[in-house]
Protein backbone atom coordinates (compact mmCIF):
# COMPACT_ATOMS: atom_id res chain seq x y z
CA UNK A 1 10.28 5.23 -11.32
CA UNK A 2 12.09 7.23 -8.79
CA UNK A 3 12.84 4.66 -5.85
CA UNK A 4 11.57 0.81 -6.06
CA UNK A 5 9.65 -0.34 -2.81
CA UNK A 6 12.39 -1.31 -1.53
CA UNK A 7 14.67 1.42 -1.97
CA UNK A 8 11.86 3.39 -1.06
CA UNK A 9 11.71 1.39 2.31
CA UNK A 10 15.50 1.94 3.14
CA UNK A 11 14.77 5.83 2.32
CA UNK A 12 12.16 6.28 4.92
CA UNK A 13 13.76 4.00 7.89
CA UNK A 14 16.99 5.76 7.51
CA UNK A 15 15.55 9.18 7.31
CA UNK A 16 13.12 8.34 9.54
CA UNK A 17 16.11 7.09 12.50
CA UNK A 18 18.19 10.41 11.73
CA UNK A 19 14.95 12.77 11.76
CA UNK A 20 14.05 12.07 15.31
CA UNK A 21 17.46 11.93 16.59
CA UNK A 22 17.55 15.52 16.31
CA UNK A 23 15.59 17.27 18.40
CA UNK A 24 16.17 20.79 16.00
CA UNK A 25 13.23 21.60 14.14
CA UNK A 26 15.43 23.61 11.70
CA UNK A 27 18.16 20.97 11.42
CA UNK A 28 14.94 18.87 11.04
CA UNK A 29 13.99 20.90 8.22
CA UNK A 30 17.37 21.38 6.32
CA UNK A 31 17.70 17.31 6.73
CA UNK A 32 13.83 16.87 4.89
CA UNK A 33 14.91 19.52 2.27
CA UNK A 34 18.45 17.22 1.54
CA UNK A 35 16.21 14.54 1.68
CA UNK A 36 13.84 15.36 -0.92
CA UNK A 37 16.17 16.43 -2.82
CA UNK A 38 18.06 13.23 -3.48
CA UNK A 39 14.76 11.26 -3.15
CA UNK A 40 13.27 13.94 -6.57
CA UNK A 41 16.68 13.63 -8.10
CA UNK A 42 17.91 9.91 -7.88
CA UNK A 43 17.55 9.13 -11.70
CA UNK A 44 17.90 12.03 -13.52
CA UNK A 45 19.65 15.07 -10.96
CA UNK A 46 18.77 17.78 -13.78
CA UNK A 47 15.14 17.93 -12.61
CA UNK A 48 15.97 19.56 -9.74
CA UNK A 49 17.35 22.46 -11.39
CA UNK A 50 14.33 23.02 -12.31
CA UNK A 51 12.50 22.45 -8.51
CA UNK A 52 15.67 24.92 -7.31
CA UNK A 53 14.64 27.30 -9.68
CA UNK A 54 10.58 27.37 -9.12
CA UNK A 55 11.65 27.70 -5.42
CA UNK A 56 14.05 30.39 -5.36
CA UNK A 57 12.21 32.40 -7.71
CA UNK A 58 8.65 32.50 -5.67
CA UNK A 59 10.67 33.09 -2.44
CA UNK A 60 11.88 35.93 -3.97
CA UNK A 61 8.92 37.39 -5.64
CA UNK A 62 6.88 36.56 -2.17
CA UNK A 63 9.17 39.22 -0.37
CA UNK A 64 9.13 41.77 -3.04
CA UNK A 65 5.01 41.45 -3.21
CA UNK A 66 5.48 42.39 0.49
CA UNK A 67 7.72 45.19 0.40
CA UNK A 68 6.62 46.94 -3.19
CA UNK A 69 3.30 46.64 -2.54
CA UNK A 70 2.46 49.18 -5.81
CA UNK A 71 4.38 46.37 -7.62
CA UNK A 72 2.30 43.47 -6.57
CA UNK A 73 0.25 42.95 -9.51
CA UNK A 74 3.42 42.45 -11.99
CA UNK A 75 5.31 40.48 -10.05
CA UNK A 76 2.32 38.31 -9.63
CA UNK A 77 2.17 38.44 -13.48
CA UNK A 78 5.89 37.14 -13.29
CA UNK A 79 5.47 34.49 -11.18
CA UNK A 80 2.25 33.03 -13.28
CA UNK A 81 4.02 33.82 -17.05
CA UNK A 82 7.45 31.91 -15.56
CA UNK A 83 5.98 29.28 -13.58
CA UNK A 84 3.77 28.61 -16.59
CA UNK A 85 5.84 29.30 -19.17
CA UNK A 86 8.38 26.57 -17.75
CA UNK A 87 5.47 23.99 -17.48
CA UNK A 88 4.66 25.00 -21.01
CA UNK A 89 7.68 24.72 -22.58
CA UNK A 90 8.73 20.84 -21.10
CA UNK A 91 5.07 19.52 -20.91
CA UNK A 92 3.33 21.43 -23.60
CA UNK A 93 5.94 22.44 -26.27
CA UNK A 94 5.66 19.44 -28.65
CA UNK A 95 2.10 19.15 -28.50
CA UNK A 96 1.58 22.89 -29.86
CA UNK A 97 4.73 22.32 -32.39
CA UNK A 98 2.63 19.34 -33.50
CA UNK A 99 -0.51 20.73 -33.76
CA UNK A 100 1.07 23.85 -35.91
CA UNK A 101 3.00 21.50 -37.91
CA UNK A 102 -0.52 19.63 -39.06
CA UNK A 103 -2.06 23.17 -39.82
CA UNK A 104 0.53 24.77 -42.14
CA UNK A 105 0.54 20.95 -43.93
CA UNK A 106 -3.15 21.41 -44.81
CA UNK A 107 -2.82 24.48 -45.99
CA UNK A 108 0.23 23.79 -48.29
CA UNK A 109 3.24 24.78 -46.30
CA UNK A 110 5.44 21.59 -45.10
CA UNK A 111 7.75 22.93 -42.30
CA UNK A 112 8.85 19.13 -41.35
CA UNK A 113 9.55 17.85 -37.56
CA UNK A 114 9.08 20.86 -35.17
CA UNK A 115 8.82 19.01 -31.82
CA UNK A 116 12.21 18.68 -29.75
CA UNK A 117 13.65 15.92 -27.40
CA UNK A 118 12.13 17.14 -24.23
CA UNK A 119 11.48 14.71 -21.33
CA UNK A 120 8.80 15.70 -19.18
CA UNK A 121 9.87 16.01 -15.20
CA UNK A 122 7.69 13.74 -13.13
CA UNK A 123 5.58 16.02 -10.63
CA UNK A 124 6.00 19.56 -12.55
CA UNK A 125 2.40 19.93 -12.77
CA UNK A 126 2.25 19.14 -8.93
CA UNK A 127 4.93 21.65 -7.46
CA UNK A 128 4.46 23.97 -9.86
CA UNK A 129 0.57 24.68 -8.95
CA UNK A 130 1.63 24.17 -4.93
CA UNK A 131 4.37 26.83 -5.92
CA UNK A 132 1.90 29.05 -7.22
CA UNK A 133 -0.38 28.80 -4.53
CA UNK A 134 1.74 30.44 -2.37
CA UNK A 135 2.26 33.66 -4.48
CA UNK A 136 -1.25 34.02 -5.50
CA UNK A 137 -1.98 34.03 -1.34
CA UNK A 138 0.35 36.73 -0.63
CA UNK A 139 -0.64 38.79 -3.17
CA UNK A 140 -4.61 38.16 -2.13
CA UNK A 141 -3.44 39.06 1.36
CA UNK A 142 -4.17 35.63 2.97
CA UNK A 143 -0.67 35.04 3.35
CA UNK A 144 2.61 36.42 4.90
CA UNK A 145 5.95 36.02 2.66
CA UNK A 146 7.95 33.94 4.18
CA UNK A 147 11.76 34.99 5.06
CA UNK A 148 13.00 31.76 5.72
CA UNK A 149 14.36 29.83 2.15
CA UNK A 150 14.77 26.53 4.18
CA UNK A 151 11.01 26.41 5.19
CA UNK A 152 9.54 27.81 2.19
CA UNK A 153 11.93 25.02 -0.47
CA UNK A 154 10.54 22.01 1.91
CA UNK A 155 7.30 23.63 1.70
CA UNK A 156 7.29 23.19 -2.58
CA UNK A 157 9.58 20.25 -2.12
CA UNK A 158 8.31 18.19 0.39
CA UNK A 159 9.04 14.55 -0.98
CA UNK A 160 6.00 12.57 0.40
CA UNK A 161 3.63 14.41 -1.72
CA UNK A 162 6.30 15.85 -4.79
CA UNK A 163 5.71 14.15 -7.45
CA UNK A 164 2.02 13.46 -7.27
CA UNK A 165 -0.01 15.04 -4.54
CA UNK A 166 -1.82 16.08 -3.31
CA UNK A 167 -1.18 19.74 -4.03
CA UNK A 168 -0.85 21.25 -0.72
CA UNK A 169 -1.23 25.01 0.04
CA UNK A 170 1.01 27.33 1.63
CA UNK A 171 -1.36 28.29 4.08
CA UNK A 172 -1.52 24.25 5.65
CA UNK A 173 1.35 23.06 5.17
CA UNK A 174 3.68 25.80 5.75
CA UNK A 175 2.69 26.54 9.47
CA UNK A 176 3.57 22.72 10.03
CA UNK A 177 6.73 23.29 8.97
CA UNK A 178 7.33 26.31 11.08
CA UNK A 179 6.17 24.33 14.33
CA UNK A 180 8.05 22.06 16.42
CA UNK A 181 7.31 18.37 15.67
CA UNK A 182 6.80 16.13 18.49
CA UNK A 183 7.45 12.08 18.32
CA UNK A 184 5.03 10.02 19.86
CA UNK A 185 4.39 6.35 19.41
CA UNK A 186 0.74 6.87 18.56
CA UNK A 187 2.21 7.78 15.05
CA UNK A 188 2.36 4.54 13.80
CA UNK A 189 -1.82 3.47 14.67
CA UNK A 190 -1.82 6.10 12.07
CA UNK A 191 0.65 5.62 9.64
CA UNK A 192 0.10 1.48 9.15
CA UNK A 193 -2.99 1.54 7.80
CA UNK A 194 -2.32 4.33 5.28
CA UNK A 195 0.57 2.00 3.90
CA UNK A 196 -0.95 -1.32 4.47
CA UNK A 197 -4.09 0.21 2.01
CA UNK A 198 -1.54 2.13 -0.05
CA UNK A 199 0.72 -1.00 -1.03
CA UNK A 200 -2.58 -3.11 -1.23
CA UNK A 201 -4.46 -1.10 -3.42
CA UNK A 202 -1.55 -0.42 -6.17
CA UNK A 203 0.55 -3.77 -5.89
CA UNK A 204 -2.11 -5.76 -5.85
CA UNK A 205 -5.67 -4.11 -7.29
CA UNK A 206 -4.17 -1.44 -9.24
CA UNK A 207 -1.47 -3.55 -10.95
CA UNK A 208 -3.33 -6.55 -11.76
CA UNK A 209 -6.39 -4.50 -12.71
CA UNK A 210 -4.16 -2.61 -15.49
CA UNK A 211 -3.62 -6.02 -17.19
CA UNK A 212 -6.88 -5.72 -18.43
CA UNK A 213 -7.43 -2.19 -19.24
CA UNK A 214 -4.26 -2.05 -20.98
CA UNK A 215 -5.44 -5.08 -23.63
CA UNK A 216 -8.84 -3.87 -24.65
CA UNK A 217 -7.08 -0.18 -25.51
CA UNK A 218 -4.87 -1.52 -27.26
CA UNK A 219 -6.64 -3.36 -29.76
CA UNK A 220 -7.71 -1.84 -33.18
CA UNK A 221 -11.05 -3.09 -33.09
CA UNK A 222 -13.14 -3.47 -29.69
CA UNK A 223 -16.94 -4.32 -29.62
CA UNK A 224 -18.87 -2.36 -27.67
CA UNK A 225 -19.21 -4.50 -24.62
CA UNK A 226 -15.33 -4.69 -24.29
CA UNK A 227 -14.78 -1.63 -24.54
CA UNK A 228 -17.45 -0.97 -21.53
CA UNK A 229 -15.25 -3.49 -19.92
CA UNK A 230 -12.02 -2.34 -20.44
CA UNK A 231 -13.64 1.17 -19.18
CA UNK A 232 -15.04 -0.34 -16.06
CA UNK A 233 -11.30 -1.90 -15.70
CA UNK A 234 -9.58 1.48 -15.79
CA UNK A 235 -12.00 3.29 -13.39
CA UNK A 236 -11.14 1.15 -10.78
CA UNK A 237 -7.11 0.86 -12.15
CA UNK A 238 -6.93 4.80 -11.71
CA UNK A 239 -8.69 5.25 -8.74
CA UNK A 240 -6.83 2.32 -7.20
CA UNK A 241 -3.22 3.84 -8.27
CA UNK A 242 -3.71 7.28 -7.52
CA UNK A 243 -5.47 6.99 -3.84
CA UNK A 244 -2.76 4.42 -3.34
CA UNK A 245 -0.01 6.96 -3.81
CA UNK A 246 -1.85 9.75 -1.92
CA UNK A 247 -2.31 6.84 1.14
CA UNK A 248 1.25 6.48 0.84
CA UNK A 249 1.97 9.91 0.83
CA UNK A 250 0.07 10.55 3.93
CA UNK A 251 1.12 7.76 6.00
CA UNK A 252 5.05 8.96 4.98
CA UNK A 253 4.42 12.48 5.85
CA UNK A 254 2.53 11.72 9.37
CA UNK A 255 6.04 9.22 9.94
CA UNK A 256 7.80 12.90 10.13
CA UNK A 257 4.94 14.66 12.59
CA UNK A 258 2.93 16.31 9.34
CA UNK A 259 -0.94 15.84 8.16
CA UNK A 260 -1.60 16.01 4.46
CA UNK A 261 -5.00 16.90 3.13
CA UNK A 262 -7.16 14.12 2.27
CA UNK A 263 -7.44 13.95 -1.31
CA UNK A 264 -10.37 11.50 -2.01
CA UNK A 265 -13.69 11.21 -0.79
CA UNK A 266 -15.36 8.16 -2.08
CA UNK A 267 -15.42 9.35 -5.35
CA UNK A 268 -17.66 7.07 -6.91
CA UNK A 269 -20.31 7.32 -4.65
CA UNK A 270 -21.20 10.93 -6.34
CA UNK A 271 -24.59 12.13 -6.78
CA UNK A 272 -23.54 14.85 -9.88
CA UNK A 273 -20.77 15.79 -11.46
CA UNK A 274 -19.95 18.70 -9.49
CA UNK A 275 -20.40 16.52 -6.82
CA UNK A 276 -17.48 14.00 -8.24
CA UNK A 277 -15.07 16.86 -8.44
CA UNK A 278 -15.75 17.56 -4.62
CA UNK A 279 -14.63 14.00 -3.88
CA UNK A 280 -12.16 13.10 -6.59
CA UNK A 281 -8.58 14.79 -6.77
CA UNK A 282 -9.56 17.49 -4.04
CA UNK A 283 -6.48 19.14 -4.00
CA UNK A 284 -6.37 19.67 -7.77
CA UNK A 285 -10.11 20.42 -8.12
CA UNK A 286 -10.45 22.88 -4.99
CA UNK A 287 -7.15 24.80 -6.63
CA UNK A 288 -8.96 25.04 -9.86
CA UNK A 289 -12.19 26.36 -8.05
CA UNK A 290 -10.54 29.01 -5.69
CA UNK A 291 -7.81 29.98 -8.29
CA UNK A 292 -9.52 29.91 -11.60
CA UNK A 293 -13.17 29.24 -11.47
CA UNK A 294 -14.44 31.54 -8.70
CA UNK A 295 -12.01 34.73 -9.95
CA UNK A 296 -13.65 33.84 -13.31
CA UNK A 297 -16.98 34.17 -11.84
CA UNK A 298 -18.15 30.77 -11.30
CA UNK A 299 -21.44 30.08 -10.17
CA UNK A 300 -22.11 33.70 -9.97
CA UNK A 301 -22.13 34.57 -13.50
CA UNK A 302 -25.63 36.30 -14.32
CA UNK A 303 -25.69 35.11 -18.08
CA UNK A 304 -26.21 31.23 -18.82
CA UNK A 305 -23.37 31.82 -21.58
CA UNK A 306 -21.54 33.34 -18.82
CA UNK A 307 -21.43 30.50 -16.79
CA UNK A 308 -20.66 27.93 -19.79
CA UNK A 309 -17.42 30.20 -20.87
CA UNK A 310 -16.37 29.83 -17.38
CA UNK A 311 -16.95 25.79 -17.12
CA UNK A 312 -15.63 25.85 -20.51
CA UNK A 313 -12.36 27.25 -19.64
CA UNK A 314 -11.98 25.78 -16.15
CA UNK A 315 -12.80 22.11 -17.11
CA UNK A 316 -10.85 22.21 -20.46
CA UNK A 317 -8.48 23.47 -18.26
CA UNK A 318 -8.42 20.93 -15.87
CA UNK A 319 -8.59 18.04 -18.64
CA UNK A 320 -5.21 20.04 -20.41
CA UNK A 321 -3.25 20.03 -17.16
CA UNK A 322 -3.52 16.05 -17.24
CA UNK A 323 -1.65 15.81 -20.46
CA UNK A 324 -0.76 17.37 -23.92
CA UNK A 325 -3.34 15.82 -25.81
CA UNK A 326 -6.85 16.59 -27.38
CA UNK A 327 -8.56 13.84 -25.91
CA UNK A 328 -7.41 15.10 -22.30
CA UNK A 329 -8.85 18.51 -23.06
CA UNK A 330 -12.04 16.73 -24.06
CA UNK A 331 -12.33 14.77 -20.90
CA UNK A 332 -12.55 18.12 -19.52
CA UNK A 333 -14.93 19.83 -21.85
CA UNK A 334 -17.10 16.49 -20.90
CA UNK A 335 -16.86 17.66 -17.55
CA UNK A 336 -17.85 21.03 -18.39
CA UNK A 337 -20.99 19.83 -20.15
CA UNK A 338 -22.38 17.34 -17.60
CA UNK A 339 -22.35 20.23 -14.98
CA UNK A 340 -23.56 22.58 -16.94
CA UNK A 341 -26.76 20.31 -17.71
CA UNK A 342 -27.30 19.03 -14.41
CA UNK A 343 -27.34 23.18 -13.09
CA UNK A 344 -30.16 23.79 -15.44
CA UNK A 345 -31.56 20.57 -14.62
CA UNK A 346 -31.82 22.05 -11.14
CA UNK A 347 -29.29 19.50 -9.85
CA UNK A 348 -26.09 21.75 -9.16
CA UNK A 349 -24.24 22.84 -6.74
CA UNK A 350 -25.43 21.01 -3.49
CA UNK A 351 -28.37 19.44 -4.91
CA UNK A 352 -29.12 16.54 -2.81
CA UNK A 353 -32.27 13.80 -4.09
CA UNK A 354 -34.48 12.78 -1.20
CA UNK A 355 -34.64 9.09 -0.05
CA UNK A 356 -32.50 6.26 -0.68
CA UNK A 357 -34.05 4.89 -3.82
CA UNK A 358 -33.60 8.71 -5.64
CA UNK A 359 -30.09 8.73 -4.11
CA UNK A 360 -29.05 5.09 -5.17
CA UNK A 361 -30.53 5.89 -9.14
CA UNK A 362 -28.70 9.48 -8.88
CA UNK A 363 -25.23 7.58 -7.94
CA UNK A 364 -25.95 4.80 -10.46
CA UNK A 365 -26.34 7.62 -13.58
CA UNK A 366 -23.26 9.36 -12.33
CA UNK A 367 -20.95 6.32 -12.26
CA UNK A 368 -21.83 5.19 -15.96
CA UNK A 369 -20.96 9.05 -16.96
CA UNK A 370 -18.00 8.65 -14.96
CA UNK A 371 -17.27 5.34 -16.69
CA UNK A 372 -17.91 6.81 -20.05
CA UNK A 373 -15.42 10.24 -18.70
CA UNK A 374 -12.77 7.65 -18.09
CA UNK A 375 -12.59 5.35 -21.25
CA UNK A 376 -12.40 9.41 -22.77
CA UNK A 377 -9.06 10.00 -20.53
CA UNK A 378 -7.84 6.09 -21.04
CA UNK A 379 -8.42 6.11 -24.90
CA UNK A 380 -4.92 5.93 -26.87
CA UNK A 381 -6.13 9.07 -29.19
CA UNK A 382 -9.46 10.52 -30.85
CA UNK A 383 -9.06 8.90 -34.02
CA UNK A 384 -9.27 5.55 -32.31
CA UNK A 385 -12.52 6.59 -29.79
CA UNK A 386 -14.22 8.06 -32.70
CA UNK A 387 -13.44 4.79 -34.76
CA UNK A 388 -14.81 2.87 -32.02
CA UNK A 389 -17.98 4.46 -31.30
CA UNK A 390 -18.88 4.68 -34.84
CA UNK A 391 -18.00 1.34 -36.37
CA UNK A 392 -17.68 -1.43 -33.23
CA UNK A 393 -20.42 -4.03 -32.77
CA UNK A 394 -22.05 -4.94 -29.90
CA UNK A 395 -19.94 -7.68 -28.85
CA UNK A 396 -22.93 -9.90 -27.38
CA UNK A 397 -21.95 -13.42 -28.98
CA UNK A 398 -18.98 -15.35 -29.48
CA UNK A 399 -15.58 -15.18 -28.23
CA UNK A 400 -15.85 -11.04 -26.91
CA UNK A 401 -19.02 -11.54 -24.98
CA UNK A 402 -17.04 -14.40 -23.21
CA UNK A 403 -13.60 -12.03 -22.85
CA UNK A 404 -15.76 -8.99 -21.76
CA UNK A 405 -17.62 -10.95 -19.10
CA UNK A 406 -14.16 -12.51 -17.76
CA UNK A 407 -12.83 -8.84 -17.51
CA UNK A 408 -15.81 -7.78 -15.33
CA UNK A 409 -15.89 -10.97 -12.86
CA UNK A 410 -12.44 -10.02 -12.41
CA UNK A 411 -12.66 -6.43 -12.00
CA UNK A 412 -15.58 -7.17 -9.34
CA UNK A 413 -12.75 -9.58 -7.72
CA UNK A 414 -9.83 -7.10 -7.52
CA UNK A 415 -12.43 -4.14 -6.33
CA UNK A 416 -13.55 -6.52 -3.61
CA UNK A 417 -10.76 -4.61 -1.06
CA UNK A 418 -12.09 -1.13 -2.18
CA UNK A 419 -15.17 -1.57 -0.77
CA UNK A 420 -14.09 -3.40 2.32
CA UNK A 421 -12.06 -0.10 3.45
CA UNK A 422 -15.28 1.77 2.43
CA UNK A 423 -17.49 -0.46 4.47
CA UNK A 424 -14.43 0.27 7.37
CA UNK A 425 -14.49 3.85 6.99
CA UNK A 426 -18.27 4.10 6.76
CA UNK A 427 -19.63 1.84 9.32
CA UNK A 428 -16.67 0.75 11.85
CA UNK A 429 -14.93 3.60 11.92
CA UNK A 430 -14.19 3.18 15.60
CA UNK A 431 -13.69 -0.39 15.76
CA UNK A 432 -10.08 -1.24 16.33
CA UNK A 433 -10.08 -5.50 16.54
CA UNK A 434 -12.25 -5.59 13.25
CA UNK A 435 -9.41 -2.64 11.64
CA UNK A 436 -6.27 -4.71 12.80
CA UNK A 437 -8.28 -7.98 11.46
CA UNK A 438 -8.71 -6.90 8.33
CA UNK A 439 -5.08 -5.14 7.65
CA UNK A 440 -3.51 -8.19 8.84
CA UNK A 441 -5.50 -10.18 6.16
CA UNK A 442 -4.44 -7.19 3.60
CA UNK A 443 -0.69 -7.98 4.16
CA UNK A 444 -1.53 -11.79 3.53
CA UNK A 445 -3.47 -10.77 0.39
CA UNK A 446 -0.12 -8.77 -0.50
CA UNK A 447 2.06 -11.26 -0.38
CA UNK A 448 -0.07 -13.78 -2.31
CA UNK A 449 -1.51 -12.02 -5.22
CA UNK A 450 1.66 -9.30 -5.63
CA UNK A 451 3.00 -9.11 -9.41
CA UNK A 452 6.20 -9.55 -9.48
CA UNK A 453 6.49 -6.44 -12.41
CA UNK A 454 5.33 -3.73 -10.88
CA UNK A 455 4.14 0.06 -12.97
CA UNK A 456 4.85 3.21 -12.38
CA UNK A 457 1.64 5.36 -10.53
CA UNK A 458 -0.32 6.52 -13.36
CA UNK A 459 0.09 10.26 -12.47
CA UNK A 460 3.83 10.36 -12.50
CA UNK A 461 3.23 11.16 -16.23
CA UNK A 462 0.85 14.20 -15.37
């Protein structure tokens, strides 16, 4: 945890006071860039060695791509093998030491404990991609280097959206920093609701939701039917916590005169799988698209095997970058497969079924995949899935048909909210009495169904 609510509170009405009392943008700036700072380095100050460092060293190779421009392909090499190579070595390290250790002990060599006491710093996966961003755009031409260190380190360190999103590129966020920022009461029409949901959604659905999830994964032997439950429990626990954190993140940044990209899209309202990764985690699945799965090819590739080595490598990929595990990687390679059967299915890409029944089974099918994708990234380790789906019973009688049904009326309870804000969003987009109606009623629900131990937002740890 890097600030509690409350400390978090006292961070934003402070900064917010001293931000607009300076009418300096650049002042402005320098007092965001202190400011995230001490916000990313509260609890452990080392990590931001690490932030300085990312920073400094993509400023620097963004003005050398610009003035050796016969150079630009190396030092885009260097920026890629560093960045990387730092990510590797704090979030990846132990699981490869592992994973070599295991090997040479099957084959008769016993090398004993080759992992090290490395903790992981929240949000590296986050500013390092944003980071990244930027250099791969100035050496694709779509981007000037920037001269100015102040602008570019808020740009990477921006603390609304550090340490979990969304990934913002240089080319949106970057002229917003450059521009003057103007206060205007209006802001906070804006900026309420995006907390109000935010708070709601993790204090209260999010946290209480968890409870659940976190019981049937942790027992040895689940039936069927609870584990179904417990899957159904974390799909609405993750999506819950992490939209929560981006609504926060958007409603903090907007308090200071900037827009952050929307990150979800009614995610579970997907027709196909490609279709899920346009809605869910947008600014991490639009990065892997325009960064790694188009240069690969993508869609384009002539060969059918063409096309799988591509999904292959940017879905396994994708599911690696969420942790150092297998089961991760095979969320991914899940991923990988469902796309790749609905495009020769015909049902790729922008495939849309005609009429509402077609639509409604098409969005039914894709939620129980996505169900089944989630109990893959929720499950405590392969031995224990595999054990699972191999030996568990059914859990229709007795005592676990009782539990599992409990779970579910509950889950259905808690998700009640979610689809309020999607019935909001959908149908009264426009209607202000009905929006303040229903946020008041949120803060009530706050207050009255808040745990009083909160958790962490699941993707600090990614």
């Amino acid at each position: 945890m890097l600030f509690t609510t409350y400390q978090y509170a006292i961070f934003l009405v402070t900064l917010f006071v001293l931000y607009w009392s300076i009418g300096n943008r650049k002042v402005q700036n320098v007092l965001l860039l202190l400011a995230s700072y001490l916000f990313y380095g509260w609890f452990t100050p080392w990590f931001c060695i690490l932030l300085l460092s990312s920073s400094i060293m993509d400023y620097c190779i963004g003005l050398w791509m610009q003035r050796y421009q016969a150079h630009k392909k190396q030092l885009l090499i260097l920026s890629l093998t560093t960045n990387l190579g730092i990510l590797g070595v704090f979030k990846y390290f132990n699981f490869f030491a592992e994973n070599v250790s295991i090997a040479l002990t099957s084959i008769g060599f016993h090398p004993g404990n080759l992992t090290l006491n490395i903790i992981l710093p929240v949000g590296i996966s986050f500013y390092t991609f944003q980071s990244l961003s930027y250099t791969i755009d100035v050496y694709r031409g779509k981007l000037e280097a920037r001269k100015n260190i102040i602008d570019f380190m808020l740009f990477v360190s921006f603390f609304p959206q550090l340490v979990a999103g969304p990934i913002e590129r240089a080319t949106h966020l970057l002229p917003q920093i450059e521009s003057n920022r103007i206060f205007s009461w209006s802001i906070f029409g804006y900026v309420i609701p995006f907390f109000v949901r935010g708070y709601l959604k993790k204090l209260v659905i999010a946290d209480n939701v968890s409870i659940y999830a976190d019981k049937v994964f942790m027992l040895d032997h689940p039936s069927m039917l609870l584990i179904v439950a417990g899957g159904l429990a974390f799909t609405v626990q993750i999506y819950a916590d992490f939209s929560a954190y981006t609504d926060i993140a958007r409603g903090s940044a907007k308090l200071f005169g900037f827009d952050l990209m929307k990150n979800f899209d009614f995610p579970y309202l997907a027709i196909s799988p490609s279709d899920f990764w346009r809605r869910w985690h947008i600014s991490f699945s639009s990065w892997i698209r325009d960064y790694l799965y188009i240069p690969l090819g993508g869609s384009k590739n002539k060969t059918v095997f063409g096309f799988a080595l591509v999904l292959i490598v940017s879905m396994g990929l994708s599911g690696f970058w969420h942790g150092a595990s297998w089961h991760f990687v095979m969320w991914g390679l899940y991923y990988a497969l469902l796309i790749f059967i609905y495009r020769q299915l015909g049902m790729g890409g922008k495939w849309q079924p005609k009429g509402i029944f077609k639509t409604s089974i098409a969005r039914l099918v894709m939620f129980c995949f996505t169900v089944f994708g989630w109990i893959l990234f929720r499950t405590p380790d392969i031995d224990w899935l595999a054990n699972v789906l191999l030996n568990a019973t059914t859990g229709l009688g007795g005592n676990e048909f009782i539990v599992s049904l409990q779970i579910i009326v509950f889950v259905i309870f808690y998700s009640i909210p979610l689809l309020v804000f999607a019935f909001l969003d959908l149908v009264l987009p426009s209607n202000k009495w009905i929006q303040a109606t229903v946020y008041a009623l949120c803060v009530v629900t706050i207050c009255i169904l808040l745990r009083d131990k909160g958790q962490d937002f699941i993707y600090f740890q990614f």
